[in-house]
PDB file of N, CA and C in Angstrom:
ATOM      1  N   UNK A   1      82.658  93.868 104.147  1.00  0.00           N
ATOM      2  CA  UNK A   1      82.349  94.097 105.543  1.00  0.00           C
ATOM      3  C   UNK A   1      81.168  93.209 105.922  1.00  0.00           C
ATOM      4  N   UNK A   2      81.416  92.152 107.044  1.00  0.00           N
ATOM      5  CA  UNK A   2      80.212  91.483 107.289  1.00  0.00           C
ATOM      6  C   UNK A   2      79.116  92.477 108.178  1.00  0.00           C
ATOM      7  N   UNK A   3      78.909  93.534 108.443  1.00  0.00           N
ATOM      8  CA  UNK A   3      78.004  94.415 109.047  1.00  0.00           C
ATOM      9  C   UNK A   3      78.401  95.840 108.601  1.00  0.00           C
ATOM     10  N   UNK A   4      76.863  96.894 109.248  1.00  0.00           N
ATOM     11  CA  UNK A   4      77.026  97.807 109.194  1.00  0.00           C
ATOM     12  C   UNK A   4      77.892  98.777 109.692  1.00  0.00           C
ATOM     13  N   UNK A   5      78.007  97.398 110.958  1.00  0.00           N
ATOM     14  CA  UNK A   5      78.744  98.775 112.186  1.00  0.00           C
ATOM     15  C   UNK A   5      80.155  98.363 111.697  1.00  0.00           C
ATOM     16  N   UNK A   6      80.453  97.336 111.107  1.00  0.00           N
ATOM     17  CA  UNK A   6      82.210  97.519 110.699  1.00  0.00           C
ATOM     18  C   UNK A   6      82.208  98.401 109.847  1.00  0.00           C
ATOM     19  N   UNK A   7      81.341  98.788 108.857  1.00  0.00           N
ATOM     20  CA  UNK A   7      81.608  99.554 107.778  1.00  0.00           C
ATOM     21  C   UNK A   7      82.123 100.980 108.622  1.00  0.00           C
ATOM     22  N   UNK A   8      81.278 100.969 109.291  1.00  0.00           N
ATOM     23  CA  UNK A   8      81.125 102.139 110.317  1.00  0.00           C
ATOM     24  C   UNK A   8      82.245 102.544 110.557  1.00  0.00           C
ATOM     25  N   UNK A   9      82.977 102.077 111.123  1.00  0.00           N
ATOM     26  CA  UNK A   9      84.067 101.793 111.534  1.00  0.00           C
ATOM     27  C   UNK A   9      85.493 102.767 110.918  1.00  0.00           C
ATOM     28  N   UNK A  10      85.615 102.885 109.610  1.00  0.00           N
ATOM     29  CA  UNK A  10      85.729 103.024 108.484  1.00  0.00           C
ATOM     30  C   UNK A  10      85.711 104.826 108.599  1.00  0.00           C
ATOM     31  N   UNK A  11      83.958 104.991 108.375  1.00  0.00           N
ATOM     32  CA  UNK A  11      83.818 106.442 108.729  1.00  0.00           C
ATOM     33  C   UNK A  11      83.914 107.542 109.643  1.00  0.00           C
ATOM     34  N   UNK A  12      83.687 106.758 110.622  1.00  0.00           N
ATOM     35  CA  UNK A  12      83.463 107.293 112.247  1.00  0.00           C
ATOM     36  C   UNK A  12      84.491 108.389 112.037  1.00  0.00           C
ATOM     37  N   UNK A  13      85.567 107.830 112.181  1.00  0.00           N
ATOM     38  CA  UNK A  13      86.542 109.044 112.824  1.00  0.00           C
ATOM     39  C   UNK A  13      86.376 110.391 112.188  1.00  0.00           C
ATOM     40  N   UNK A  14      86.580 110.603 110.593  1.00  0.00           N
ATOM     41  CA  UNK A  14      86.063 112.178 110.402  1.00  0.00           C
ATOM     42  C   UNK A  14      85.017 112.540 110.425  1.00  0.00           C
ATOM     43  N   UNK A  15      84.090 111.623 110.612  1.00  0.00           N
ATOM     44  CA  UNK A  15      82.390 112.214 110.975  1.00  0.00           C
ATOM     45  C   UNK A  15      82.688 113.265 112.007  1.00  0.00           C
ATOM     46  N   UNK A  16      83.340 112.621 112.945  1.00  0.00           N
ATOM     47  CA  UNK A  16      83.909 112.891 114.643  1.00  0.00           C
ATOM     48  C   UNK A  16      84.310 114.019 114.631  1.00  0.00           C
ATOM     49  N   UNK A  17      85.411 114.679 113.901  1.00  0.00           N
ATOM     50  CA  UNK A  17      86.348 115.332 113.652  1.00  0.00           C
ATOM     51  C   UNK A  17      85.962 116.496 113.049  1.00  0.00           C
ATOM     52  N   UNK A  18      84.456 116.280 111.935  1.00  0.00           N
ATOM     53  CA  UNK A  18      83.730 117.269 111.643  1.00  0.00           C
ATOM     54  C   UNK A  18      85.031 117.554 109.964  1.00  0.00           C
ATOM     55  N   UNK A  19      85.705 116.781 109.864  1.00  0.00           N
ATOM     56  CA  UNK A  19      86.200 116.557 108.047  1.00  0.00           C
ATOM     57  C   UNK A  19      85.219 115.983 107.462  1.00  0.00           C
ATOM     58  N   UNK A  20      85.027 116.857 106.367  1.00  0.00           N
ATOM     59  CA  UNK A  20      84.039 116.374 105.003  1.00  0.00           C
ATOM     60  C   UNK A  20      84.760 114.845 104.510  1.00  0.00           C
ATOM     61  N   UNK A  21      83.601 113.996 104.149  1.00  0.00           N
ATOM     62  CA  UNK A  21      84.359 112.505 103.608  1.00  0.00           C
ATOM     63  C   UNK A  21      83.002 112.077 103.024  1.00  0.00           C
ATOM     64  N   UNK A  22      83.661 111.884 101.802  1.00  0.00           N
ATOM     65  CA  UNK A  22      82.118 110.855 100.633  1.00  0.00           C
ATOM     66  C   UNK A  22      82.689 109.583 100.153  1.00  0.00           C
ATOM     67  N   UNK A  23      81.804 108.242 100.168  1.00  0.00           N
ATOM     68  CA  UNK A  23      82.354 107.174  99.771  1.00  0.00           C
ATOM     69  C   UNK A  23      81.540 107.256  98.450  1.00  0.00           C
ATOM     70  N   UNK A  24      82.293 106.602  97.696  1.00  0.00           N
ATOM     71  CA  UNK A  24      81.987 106.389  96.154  1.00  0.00           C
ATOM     72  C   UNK A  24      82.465 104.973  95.035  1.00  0.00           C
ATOM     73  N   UNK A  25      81.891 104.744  94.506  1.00  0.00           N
ATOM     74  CA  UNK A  25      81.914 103.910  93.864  1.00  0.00           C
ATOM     75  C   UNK A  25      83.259 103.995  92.957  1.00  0.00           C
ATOM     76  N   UNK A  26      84.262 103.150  92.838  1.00  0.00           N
ATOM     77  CA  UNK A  26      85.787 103.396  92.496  1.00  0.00           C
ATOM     78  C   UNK A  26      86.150 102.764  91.255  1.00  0.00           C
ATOM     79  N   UNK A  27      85.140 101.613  90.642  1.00  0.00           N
ATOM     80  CA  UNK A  27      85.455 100.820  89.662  1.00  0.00           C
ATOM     81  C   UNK A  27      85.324  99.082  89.994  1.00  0.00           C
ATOM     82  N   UNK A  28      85.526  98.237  89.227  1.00  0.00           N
ATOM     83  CA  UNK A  28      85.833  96.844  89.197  1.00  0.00           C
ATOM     84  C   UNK A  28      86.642  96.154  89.859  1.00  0.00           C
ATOM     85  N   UNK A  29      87.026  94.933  90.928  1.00  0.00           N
ATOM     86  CA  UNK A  29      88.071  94.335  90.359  1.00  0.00           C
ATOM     87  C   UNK A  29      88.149  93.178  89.530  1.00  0.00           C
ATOM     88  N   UNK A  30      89.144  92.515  88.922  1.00  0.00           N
ATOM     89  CA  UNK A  30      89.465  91.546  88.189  1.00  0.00           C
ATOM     90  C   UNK A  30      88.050  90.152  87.882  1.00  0.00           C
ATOM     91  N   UNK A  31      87.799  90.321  88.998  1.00  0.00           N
ATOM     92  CA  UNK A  31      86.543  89.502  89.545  1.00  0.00           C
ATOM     93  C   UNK A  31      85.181  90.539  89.022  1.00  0.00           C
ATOM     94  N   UNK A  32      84.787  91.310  88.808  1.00  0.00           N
ATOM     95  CA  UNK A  32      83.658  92.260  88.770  1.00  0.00           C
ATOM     96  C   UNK A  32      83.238  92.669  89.660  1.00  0.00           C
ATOM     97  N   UNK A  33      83.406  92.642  90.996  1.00  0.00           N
ATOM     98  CA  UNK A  33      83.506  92.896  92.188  1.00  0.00           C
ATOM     99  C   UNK A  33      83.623  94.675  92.491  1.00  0.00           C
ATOM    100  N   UNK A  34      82.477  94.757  93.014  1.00  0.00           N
ATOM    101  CA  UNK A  34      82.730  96.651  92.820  1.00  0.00           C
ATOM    102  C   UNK A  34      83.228  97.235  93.837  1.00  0.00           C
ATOM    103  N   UNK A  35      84.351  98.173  93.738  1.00  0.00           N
ATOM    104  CA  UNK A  35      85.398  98.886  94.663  1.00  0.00           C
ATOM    105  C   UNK A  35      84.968 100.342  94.879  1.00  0.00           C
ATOM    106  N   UNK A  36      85.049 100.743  96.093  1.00  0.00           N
ATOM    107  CA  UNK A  36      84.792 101.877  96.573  1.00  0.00           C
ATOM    108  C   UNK A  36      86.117 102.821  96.761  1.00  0.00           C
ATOM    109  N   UNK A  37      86.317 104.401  97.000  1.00  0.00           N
ATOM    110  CA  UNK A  37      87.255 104.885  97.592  1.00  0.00           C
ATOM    111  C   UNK A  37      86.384 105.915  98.396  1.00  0.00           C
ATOM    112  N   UNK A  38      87.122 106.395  99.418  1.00  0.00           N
ATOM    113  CA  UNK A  38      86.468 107.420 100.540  1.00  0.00           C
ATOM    114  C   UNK A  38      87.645 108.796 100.218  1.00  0.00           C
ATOM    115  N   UNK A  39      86.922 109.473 100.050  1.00  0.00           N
ATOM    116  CA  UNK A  39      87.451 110.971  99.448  1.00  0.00           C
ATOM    117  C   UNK A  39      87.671 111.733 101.182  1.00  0.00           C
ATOM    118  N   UNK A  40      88.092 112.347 101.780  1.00  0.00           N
ATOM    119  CA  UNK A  40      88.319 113.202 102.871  1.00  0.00           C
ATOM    120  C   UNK A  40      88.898 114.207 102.520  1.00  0.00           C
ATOM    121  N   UNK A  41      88.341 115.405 102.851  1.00  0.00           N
ATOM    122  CA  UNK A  41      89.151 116.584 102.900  1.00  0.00           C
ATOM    123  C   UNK A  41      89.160 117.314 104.698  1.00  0.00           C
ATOM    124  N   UNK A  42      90.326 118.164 104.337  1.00  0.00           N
ATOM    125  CA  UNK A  42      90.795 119.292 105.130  1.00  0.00           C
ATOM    126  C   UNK A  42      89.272 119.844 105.766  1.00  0.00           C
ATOM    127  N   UNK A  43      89.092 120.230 107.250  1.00  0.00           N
ATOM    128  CA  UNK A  43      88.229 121.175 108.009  1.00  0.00           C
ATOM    129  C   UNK A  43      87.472 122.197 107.073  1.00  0.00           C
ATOM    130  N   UNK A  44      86.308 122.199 106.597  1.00  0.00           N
ATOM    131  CA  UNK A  44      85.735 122.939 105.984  1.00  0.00           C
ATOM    132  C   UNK A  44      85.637 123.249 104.407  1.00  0.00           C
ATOM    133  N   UNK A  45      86.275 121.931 103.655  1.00  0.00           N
ATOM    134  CA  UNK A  45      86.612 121.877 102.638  1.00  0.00           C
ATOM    135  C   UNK A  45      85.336 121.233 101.649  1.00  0.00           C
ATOM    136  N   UNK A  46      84.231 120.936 102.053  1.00  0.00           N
ATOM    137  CA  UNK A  46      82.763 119.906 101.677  1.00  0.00           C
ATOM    138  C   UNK A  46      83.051 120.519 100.255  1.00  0.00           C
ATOM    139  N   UNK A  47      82.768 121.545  99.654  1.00  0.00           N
ATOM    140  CA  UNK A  47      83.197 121.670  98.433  1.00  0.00           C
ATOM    141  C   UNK A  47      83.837 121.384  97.920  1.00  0.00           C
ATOM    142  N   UNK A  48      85.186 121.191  98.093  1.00  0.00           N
ATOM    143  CA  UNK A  48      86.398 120.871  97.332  1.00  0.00           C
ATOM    144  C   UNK A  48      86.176 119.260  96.696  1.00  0.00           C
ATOM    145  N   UNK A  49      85.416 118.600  98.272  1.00  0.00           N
ATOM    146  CA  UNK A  49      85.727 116.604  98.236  1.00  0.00           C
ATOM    147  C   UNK A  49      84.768 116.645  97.018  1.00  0.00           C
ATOM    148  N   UNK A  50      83.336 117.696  97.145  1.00  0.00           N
ATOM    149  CA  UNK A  50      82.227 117.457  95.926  1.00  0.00           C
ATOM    150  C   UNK A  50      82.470 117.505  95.187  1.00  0.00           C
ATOM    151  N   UNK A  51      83.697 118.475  94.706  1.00  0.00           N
ATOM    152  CA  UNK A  51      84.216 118.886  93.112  1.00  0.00           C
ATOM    153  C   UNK A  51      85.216 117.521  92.664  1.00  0.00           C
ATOM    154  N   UNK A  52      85.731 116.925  93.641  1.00  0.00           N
ATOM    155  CA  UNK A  52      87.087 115.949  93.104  1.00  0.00           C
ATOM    156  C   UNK A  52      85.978 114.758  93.034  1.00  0.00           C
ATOM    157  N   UNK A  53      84.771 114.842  93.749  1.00  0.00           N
ATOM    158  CA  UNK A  53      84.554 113.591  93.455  1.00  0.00           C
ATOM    159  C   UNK A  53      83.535 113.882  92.127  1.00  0.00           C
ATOM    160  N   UNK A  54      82.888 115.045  91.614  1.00  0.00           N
ATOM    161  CA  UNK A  54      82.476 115.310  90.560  1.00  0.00           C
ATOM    162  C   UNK A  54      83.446 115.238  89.243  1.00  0.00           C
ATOM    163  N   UNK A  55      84.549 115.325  89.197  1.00  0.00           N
ATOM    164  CA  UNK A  55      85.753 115.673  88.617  1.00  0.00           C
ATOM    165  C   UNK A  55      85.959 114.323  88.244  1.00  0.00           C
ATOM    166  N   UNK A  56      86.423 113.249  88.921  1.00  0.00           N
ATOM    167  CA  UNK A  56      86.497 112.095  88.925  1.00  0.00           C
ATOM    168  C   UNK A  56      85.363 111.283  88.366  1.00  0.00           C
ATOM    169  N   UNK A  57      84.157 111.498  88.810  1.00  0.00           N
ATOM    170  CA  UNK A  57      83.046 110.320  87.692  1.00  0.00           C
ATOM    171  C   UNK A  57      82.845 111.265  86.469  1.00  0.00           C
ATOM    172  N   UNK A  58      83.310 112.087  85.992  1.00  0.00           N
ATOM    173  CA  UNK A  58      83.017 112.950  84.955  1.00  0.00           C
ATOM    174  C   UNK A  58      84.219 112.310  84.110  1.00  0.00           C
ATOM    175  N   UNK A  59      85.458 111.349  84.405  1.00  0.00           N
ATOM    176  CA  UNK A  59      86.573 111.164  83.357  1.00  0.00           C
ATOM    177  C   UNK A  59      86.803 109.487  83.509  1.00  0.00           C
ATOM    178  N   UNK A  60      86.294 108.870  84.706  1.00  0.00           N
ATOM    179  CA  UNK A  60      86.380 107.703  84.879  1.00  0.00           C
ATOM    180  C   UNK A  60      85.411 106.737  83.988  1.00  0.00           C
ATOM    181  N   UNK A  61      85.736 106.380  83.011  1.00  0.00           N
ATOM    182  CA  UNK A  61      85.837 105.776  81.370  1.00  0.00           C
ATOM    183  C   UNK A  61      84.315 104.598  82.476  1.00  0.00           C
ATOM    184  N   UNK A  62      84.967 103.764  83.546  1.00  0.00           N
ATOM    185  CA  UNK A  62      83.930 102.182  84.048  1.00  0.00           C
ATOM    186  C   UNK A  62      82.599 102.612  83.829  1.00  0.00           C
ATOM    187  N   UNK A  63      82.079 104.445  84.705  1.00  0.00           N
ATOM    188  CA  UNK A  63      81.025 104.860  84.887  1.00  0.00           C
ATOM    189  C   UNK A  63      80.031 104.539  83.858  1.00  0.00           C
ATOM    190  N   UNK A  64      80.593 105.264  82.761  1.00  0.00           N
ATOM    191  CA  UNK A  64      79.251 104.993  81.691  1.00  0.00           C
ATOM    192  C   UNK A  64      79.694 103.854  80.384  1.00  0.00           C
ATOM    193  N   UNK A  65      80.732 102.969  80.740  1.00  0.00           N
ATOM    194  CA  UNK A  65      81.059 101.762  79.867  1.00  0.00           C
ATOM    195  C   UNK A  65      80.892 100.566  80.860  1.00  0.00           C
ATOM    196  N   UNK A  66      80.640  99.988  82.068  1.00  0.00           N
ATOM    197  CA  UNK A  66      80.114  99.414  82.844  1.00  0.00           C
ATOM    198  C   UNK A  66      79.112  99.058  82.603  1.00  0.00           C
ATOM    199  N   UNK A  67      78.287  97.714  82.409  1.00  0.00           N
ATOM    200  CA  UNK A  67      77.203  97.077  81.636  1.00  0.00           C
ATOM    201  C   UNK A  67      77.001  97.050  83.238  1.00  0.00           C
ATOM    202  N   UNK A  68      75.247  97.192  83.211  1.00  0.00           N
ATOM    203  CA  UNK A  68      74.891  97.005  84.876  1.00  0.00           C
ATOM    204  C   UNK A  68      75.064  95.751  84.892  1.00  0.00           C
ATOM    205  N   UNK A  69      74.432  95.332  86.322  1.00  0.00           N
ATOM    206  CA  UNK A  69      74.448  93.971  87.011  1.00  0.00           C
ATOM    207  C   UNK A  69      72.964  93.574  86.444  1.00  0.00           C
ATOM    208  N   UNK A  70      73.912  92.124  86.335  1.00  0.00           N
ATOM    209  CA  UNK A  70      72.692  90.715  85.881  1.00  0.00           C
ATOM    210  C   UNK A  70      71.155  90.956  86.547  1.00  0.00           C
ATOM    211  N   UNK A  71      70.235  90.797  85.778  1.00  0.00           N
ATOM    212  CA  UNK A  71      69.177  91.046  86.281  1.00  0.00           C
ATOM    213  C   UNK A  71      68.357  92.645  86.190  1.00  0.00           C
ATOM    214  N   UNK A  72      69.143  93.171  86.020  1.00  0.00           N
ATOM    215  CA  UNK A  72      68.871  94.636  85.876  1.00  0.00           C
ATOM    216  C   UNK A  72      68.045  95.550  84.864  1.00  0.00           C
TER     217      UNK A  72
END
C-alpha cells in the first residue's frame, strides 16, 4: 500500500459496521516479503477473532522459526 489511507481502505468497512477485525502477520512470501491476513468475525464475536488469531500463532511453525530481519 503506497499510504495510510489506502491501507485504510481495507479496514474501514467493519470498523463501520461495528464487526470485530485484527490484522496479523500471516507468514513469508517466496521473496521474504511479509504477508498479512485480516481475521473478521460475526457482530459481537471480539473473542472468538482473539482466540483464532491466538490459535493460529500458537501452531504457525514461520512465528518462532523465522530468523528476524537484517539488522536486528
Amino acid at each position: 500500500m503506497d499510504s495510510y489511507h489506502r491501507w485504510m481502505e481495507t479496514v474501514a468497512p467493519w470498523t463501520m459496521t461495528g464487526m470485530p477485525a485484527l490484522g496479523m502477520p500471516a507468514g513469508f512470501d517466496d521473496r521474504g516479503l511479509p504477508a498479512g491476513v485480516q481475521l473478521v468475525g460475526r457482530h459481537g464475536a471480539d473473542a472468538e477473532v482473539l482466540r483464532l488469531a491466538r490459535a493460529y500463532e500458537e501452531r504457525a511453525h514461520w512465528v518462532r522459526d523465522h530468523p528476524p530481519p537484517d539488522g536486528l
